[in-house]
PDB file of N, CA and C in Angstrom:
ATOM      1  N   UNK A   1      10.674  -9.467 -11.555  1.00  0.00           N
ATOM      2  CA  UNK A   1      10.556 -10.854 -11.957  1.00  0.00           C
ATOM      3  C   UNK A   1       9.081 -11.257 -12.013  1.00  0.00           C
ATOM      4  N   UNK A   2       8.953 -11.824 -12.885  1.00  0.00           N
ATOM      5  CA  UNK A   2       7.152 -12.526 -13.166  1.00  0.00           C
ATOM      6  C   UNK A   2       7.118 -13.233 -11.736  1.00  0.00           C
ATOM      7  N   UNK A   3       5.804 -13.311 -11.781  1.00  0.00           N
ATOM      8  CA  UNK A   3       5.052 -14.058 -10.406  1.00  0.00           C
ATOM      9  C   UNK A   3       5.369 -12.993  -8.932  1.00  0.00           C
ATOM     10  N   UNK A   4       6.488 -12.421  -8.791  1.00  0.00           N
ATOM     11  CA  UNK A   4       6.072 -11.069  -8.084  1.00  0.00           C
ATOM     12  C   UNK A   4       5.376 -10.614  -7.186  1.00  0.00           C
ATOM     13  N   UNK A   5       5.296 -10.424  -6.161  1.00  0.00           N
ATOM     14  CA  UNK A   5       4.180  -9.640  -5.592  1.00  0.00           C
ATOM     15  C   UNK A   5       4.729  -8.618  -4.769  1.00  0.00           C
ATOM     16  N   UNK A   6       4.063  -7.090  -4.695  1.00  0.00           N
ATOM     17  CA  UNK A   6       5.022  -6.086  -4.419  1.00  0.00           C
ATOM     18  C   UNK A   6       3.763  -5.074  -4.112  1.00  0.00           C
ATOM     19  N   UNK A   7       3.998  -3.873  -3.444  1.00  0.00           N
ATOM     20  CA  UNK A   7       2.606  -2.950  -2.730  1.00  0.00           C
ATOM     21  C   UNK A   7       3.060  -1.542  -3.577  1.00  0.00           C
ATOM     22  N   UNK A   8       2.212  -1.289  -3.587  1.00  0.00           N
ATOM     23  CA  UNK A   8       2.573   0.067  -4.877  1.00  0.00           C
ATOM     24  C   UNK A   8       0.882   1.178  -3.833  1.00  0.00           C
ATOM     25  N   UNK A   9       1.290   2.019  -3.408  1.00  0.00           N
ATOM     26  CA  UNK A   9       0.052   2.976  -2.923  1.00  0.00           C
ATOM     27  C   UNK A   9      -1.534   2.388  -2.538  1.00  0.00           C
ATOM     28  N   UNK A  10      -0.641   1.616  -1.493  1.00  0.00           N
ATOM     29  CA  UNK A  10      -1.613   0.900  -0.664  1.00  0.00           C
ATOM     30  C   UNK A  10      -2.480  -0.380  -1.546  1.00  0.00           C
ATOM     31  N   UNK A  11      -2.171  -0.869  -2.533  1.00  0.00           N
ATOM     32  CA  UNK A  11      -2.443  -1.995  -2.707  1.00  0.00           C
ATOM     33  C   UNK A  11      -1.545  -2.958  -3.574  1.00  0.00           C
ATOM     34  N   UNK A  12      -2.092  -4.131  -3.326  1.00  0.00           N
ATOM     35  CA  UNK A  12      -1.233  -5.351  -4.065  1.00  0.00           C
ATOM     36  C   UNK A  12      -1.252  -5.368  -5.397  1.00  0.00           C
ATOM     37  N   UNK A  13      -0.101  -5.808  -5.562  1.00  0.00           N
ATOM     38  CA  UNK A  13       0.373  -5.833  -7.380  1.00  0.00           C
ATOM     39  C   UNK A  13       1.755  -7.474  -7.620  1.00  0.00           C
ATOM     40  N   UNK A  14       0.765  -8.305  -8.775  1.00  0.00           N
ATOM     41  CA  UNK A  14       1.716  -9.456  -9.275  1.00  0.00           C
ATOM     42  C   UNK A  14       2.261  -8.614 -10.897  1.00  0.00           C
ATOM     43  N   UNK A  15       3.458  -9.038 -10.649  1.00  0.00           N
ATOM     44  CA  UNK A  15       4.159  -9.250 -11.941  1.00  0.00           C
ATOM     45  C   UNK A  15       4.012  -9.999 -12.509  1.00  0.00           C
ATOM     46  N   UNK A  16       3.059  -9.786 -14.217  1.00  0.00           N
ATOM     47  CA  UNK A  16       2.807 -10.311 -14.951  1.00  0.00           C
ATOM     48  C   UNK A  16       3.659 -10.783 -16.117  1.00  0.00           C
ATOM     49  N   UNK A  17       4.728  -9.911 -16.419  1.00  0.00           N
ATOM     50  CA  UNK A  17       5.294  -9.648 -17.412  1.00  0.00           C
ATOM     51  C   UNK A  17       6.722  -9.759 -17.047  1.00  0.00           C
ATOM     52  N   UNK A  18       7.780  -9.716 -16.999  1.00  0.00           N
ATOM     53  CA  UNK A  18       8.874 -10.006 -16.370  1.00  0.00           C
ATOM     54  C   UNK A  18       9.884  -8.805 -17.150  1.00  0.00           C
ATOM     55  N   UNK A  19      10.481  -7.536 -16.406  1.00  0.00           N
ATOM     56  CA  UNK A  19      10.541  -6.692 -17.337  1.00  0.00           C
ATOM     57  C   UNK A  19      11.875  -5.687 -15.868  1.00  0.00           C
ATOM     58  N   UNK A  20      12.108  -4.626 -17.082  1.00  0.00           N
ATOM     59  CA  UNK A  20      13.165  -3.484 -15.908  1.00  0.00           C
ATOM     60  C   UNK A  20      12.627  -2.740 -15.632  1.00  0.00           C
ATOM     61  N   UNK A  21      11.845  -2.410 -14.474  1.00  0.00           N
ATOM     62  CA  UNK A  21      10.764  -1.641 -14.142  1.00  0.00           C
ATOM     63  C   UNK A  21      11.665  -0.046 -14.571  1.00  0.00           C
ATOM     64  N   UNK A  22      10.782   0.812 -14.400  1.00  0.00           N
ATOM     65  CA  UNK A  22      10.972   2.354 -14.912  1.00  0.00           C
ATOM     66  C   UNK A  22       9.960   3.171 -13.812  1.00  0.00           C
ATOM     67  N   UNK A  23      10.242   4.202 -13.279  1.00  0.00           N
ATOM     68  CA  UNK A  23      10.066   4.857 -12.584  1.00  0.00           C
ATOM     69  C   UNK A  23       8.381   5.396 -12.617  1.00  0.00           C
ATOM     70  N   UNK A  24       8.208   5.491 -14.130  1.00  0.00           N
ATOM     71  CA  UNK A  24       7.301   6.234 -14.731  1.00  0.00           C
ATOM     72  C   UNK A  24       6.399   5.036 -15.202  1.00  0.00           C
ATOM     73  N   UNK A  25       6.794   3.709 -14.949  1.00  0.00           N
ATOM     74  CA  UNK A  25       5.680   2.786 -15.546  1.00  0.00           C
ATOM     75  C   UNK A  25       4.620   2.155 -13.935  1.00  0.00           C
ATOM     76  N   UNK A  26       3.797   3.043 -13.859  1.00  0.00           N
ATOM     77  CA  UNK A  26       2.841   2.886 -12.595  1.00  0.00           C
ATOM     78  C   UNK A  26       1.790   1.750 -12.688  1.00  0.00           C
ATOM     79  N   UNK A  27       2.080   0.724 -11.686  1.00  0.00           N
ATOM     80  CA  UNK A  27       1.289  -0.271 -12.000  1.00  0.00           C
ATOM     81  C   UNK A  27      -0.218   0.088 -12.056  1.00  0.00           C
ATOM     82  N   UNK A  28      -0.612   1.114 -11.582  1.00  0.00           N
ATOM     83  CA  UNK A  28      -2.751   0.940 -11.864  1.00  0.00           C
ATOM     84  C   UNK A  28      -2.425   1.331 -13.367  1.00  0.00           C
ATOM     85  N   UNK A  29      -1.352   1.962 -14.096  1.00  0.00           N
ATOM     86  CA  UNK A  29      -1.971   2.236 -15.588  1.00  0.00           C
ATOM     87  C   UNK A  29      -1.230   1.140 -16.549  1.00  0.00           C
ATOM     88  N   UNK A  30      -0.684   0.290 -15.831  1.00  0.00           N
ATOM     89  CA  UNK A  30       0.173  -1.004 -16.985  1.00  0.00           C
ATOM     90  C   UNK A  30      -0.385  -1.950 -16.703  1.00  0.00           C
ATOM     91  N   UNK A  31      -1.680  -2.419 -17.148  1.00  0.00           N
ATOM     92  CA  UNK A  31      -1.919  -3.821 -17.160  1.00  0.00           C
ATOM     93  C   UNK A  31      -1.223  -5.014 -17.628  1.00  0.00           C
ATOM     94  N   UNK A  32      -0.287  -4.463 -18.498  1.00  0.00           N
ATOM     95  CA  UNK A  32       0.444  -5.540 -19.629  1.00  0.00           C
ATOM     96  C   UNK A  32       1.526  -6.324 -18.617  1.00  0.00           C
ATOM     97  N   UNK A  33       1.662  -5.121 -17.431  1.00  0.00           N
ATOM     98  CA  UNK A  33       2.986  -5.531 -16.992  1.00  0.00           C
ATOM     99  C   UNK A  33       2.379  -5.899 -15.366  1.00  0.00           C
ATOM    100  N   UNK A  34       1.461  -5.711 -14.784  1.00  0.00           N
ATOM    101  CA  UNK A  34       0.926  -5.802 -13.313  1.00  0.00           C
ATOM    102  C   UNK A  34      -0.447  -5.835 -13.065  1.00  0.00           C
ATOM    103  N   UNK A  35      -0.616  -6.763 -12.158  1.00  0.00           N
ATOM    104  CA  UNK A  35      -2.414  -7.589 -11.792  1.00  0.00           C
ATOM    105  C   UNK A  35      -2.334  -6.758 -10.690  1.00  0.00           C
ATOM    106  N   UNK A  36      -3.684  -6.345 -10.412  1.00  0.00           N
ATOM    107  CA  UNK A  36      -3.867  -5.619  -9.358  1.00  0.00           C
ATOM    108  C   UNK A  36      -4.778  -6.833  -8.729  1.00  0.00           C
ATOM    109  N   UNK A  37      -3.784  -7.453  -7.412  1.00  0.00           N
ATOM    110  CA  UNK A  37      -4.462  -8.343  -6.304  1.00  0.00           C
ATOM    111  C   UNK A  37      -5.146  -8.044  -5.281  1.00  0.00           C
ATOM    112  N   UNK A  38      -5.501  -6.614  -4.933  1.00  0.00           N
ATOM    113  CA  UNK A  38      -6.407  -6.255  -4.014  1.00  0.00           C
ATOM    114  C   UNK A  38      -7.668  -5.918  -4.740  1.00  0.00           C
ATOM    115  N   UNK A  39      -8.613  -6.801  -3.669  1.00  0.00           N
ATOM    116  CA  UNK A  39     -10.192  -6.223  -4.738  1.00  0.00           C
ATOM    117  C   UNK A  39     -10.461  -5.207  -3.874  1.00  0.00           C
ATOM    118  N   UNK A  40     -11.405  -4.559  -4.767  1.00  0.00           N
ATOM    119  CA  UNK A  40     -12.132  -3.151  -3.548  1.00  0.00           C
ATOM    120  C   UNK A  40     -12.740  -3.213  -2.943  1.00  0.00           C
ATOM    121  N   UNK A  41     -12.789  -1.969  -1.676  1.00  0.00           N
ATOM    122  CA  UNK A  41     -12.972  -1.959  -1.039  1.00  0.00           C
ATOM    123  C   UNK A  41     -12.743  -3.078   0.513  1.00  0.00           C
ATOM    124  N   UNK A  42     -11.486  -3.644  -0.027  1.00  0.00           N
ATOM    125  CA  UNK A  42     -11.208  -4.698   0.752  1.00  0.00           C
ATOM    126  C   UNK A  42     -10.005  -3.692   1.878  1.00  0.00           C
ATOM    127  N   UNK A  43      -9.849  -3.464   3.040  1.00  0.00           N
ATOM    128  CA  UNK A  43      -9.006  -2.545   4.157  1.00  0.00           C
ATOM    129  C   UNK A  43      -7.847  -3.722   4.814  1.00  0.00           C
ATOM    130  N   UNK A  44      -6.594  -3.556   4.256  1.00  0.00           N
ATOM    131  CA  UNK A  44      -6.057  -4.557   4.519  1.00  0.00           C
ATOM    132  C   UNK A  44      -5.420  -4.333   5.910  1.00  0.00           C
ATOM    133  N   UNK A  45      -4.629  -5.195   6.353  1.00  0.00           N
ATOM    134  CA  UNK A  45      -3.715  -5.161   7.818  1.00  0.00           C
ATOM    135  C   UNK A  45      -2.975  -4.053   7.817  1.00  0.00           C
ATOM    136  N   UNK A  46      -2.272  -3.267   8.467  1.00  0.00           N
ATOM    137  CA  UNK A  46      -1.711  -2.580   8.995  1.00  0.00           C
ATOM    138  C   UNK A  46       0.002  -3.560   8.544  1.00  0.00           C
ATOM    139  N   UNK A  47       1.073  -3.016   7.849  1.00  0.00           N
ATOM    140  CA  UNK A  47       2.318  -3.570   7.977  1.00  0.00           C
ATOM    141  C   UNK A  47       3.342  -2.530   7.934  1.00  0.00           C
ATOM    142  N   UNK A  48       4.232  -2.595   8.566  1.00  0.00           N
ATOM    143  CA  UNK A  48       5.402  -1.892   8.740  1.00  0.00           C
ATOM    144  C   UNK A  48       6.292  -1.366   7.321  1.00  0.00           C
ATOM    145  N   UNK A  49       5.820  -0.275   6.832  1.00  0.00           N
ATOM    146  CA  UNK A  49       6.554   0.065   5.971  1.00  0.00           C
ATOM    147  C   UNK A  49       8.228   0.022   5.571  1.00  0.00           C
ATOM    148  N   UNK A  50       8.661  -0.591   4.561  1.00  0.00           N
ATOM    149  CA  UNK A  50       9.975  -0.880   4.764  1.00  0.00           C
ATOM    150  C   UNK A  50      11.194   0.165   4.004  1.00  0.00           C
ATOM    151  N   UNK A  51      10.613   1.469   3.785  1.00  0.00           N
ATOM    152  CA  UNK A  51      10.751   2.363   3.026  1.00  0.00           C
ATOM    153  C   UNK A  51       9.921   3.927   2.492  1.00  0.00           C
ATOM    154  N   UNK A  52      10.359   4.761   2.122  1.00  0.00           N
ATOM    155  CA  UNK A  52       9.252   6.112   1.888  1.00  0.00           C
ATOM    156  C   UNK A  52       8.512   5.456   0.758  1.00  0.00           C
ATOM    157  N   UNK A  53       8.503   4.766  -0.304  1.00  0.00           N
ATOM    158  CA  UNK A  53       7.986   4.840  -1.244  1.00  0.00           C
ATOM    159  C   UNK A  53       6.388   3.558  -0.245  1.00  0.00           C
ATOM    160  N   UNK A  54       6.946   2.761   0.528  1.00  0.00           N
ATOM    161  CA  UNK A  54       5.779   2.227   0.814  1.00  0.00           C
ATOM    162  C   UNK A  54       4.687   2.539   1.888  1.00  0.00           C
ATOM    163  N   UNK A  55       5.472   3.847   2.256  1.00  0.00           N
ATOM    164  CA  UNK A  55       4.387   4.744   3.345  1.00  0.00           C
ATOM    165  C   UNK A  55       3.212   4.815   3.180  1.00  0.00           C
ATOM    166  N   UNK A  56       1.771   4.892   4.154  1.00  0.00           N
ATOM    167  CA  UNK A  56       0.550   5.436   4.046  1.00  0.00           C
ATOM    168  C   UNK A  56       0.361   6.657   3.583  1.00  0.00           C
ATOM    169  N   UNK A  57      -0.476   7.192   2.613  1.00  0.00           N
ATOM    170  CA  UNK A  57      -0.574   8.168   2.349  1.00  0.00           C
ATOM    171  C   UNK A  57      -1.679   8.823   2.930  1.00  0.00           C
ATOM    172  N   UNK A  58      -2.170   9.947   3.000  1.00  0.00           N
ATOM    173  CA  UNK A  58      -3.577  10.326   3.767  1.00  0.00           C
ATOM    174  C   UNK A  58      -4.916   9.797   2.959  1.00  0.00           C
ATOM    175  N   UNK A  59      -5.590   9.415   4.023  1.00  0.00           N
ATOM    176  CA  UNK A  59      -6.838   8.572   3.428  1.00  0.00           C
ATOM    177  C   UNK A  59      -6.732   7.311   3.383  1.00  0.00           C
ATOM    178  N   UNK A  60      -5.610   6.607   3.703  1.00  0.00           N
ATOM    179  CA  UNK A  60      -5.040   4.778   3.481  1.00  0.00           C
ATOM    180  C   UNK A  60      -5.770   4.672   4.649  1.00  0.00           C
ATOM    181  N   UNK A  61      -6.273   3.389   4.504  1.00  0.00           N
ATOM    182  CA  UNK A  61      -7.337   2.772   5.351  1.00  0.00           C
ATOM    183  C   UNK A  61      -6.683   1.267   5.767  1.00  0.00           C
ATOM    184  N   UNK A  62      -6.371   1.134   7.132  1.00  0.00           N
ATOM    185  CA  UNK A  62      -5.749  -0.137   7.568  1.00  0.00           C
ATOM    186  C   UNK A  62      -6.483  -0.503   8.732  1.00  0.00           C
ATOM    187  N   UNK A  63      -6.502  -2.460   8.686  1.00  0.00           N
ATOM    188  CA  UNK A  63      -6.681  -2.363  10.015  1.00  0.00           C
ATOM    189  C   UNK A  63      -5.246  -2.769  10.682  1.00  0.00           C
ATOM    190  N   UNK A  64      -5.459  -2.364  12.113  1.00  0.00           N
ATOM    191  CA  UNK A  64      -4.462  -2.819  13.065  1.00  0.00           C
ATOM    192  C   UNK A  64      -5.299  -3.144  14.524  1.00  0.00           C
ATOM    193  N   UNK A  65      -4.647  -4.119  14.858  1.00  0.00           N
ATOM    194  CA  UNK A  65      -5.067  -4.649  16.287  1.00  0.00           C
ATOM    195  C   UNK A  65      -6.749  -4.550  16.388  1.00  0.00           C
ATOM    196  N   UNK A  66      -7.319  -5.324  15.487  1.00  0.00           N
ATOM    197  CA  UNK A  66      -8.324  -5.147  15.261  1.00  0.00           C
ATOM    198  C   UNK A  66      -9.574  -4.391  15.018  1.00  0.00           C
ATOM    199  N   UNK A  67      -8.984  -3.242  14.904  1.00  0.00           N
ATOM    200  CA  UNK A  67      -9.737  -2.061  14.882  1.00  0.00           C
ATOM    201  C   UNK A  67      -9.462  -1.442  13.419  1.00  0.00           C
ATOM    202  N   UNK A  68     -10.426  -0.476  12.248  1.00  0.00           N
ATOM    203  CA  UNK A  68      -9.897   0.161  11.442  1.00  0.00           C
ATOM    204  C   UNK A  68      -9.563   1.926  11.595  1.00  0.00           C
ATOM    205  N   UNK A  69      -8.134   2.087  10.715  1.00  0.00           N
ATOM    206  CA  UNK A  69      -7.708   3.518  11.136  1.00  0.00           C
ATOM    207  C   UNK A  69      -7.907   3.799   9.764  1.00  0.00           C
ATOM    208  N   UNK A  70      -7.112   5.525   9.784  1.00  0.00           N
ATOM    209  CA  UNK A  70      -7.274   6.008   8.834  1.00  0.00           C
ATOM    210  C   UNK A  70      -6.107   7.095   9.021  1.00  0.00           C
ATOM    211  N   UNK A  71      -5.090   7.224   7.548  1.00  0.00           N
ATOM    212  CA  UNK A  71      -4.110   8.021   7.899  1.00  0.00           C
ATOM    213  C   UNK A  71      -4.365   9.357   7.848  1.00  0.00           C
ATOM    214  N   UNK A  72      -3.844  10.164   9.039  1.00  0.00           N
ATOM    215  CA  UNK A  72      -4.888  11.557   8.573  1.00  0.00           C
ATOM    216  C   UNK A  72      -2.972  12.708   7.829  1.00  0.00           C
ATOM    217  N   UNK A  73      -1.871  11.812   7.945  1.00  0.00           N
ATOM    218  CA  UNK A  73      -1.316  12.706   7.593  1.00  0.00           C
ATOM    219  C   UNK A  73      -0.223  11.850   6.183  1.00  0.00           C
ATOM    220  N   UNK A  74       0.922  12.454   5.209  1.00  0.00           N
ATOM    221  CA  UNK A  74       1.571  11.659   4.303  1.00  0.00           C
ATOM    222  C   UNK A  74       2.100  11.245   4.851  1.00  0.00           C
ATOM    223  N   UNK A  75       3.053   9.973   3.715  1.00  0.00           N
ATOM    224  CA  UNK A  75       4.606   9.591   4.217  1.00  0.00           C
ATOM    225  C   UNK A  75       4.526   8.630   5.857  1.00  0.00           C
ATOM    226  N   UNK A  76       3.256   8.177   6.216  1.00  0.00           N
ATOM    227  CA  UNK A  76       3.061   7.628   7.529  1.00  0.00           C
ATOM    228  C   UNK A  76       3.510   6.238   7.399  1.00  0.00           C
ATOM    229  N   UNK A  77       4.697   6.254   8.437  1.00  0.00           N
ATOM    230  CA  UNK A  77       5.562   4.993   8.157  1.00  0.00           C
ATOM    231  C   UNK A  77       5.238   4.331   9.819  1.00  0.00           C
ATOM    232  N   UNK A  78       4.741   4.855  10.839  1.00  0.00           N
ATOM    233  CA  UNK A  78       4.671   4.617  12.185  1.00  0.00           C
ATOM    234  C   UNK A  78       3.138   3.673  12.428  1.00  0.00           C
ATOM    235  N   UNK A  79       2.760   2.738  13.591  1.00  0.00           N
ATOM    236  CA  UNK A  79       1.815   2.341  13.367  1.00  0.00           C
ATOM    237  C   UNK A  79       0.880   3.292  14.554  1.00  0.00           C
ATOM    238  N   UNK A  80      -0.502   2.888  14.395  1.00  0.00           N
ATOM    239  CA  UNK A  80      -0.696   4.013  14.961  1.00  0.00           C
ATOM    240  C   UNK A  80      -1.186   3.789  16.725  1.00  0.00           C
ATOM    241  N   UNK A  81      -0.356   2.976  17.240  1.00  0.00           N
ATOM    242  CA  UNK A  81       0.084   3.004  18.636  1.00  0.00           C
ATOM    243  C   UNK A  81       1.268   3.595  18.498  1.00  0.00           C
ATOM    244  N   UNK A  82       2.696   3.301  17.696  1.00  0.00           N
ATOM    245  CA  UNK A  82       3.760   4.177  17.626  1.00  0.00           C
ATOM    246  C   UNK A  82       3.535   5.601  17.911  1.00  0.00           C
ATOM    247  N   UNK A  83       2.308   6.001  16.666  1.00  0.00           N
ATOM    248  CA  UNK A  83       2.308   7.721  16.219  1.00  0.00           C
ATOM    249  C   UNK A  83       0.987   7.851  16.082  1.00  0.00           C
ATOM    250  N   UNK A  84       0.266   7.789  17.099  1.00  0.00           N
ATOM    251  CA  UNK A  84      -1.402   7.755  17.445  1.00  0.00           C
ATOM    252  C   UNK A  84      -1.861   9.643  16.469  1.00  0.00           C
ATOM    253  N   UNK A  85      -1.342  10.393  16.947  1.00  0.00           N
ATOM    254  CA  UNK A  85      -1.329  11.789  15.708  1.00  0.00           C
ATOM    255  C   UNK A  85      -1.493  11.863  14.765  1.00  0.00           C
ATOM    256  N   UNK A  86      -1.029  10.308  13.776  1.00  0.00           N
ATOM    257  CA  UNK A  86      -1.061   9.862  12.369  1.00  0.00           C
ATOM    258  C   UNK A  86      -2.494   9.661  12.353  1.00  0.00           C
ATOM    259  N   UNK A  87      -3.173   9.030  12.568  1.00  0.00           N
ATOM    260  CA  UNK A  87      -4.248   8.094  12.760  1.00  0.00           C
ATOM    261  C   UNK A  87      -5.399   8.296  13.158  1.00  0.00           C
ATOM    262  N   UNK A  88      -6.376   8.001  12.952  1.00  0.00           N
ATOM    263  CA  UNK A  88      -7.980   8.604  12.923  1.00  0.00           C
ATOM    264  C   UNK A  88      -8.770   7.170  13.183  1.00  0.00           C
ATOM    265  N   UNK A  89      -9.333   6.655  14.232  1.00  0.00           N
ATOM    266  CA  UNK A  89      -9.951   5.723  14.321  1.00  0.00           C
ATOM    267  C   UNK A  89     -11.133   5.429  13.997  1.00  0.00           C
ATOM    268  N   UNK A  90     -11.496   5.034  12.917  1.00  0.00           N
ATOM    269  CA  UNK A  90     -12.708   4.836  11.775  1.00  0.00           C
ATOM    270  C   UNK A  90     -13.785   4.160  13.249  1.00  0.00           C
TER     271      UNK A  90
END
């Protein structure tokens, strides 16, 4: 649905376009259809993934509890007091 807002590989994305998403239509390469709302280099909060597709991938940069981490492994759905193993403290 237009107006939208949804996390696609660690950053924010509005629905521009109001459409049936497709598997294969990746928001960094569809501008027509999705605003990319995170500017760079901006390290956002730490949030509880609600699914595999919205996991940390290695190299995702979060903060949590005021400190910034860094995921050192995929698929990291735990925070990293949960699964401190995940996590690399920048």
């Amino acid at each position: 649905k237009e107006d939208e807002i949804f996390k696609y590989e660690n950053k924010l994305y509005k629905v521009i376009q109001e459409h049936t998403s497709q598997e294969d239509w990746i928001p960094s390469e569809l501008p027509a259809l999705y605003l990319n709302m995170m500017p760079e280099n901006v390290i956002p909060e730490w949030v509880q993934p609600a699914m595999a597709e919205d996991a940390y991938s290695i190299g995702d940069k979060v903060i949590f509890e005021g400190e910034v981490y860094e995921s050192i492994i995929g698929g990291n759905t735990w925070s990293p007091t949960d699964y401190p193993q995940g996590w690399k403290l920048i």
